[in-house]
C-alpha atoms as a PDB file:
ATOM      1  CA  UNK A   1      51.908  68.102  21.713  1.00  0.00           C
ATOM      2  CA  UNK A   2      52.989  68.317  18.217  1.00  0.00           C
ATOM      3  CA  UNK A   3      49.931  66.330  17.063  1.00  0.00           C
ATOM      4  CA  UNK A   4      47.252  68.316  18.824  1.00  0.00           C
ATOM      5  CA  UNK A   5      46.872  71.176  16.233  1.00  0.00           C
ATOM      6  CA  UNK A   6      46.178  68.354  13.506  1.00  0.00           C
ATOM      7  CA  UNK A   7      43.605  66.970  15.718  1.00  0.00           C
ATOM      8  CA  UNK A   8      41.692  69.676  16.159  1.00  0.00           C
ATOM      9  CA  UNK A   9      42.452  70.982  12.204  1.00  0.00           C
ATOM     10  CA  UNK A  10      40.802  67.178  11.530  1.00  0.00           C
ATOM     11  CA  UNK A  11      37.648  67.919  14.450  1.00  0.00           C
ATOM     12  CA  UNK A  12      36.787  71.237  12.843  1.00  0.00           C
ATOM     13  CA  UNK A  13      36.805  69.629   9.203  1.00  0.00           C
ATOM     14  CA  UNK A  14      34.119  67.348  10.540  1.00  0.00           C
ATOM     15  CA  UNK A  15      31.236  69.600   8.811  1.00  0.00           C
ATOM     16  CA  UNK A  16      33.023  69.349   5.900  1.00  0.00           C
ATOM     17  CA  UNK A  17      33.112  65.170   6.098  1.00  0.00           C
ATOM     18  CA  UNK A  18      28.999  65.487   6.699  1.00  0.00           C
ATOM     19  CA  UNK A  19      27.380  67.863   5.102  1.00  0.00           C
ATOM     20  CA  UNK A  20      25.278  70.339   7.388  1.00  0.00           C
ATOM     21  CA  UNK A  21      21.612  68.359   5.141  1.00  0.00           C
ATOM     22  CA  UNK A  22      23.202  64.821   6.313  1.00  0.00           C
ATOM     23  CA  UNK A  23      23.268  66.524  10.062  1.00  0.00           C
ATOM     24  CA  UNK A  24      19.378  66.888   9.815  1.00  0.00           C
ATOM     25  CA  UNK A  25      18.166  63.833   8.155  1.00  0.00           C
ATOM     26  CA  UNK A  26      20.224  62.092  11.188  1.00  0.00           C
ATOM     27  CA  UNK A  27      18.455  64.672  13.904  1.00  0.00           C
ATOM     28  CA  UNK A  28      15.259  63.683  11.947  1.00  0.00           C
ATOM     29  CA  UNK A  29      15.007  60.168  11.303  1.00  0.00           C
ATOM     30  CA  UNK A  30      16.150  59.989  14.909  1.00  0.00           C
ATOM     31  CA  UNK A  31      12.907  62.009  15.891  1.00  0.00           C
ATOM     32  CA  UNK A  32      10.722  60.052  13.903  1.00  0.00           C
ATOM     33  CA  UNK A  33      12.696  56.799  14.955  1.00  0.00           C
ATOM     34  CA  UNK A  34      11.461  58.073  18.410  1.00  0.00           C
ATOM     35  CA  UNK A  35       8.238  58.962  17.751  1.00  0.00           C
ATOM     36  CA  UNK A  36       6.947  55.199  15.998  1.00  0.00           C
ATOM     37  CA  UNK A  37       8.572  53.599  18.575  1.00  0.00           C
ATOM     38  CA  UNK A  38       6.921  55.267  21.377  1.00  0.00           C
ATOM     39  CA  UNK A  39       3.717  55.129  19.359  1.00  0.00           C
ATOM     40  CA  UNK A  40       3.927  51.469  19.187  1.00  0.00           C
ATOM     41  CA  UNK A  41       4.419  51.522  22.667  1.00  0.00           C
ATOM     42  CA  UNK A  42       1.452  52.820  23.502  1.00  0.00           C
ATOM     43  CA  UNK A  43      -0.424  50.421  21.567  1.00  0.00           C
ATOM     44  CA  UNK A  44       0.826  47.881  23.099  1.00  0.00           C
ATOM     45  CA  UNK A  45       0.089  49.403  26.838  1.00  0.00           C
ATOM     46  CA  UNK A  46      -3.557  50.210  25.759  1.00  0.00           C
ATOM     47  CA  UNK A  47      -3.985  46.929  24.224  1.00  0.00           C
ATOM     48  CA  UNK A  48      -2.448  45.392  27.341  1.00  0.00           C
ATOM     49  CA  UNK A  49      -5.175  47.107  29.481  1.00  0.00           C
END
């Protein structure tokens, strides 16, 4: 396919769309995101009990 090489040129320019320090804050908030929610989770099953 003559648009296949262009696809993958655009896929391996991704990194260069978001920056590597944009990758982490994502893979961190997502963590922390996690780690509330599941916190307030807990609350609410020891409250609950």
């Amino acid at each position: 396919m003559p648009g296949a090489p262009y696809r993958r040129e655009n896929m391996s320019n991704l990194e260069e769309k978001f920056p590597r320090a944009l990758w982490v804050r994502l893979v961190v908030y997502t963590v922390v995101g996690h780690l509330v929610a599941g916190f307030i989770w807990l609350l609410f099953e020891v409250g609950a009990g």
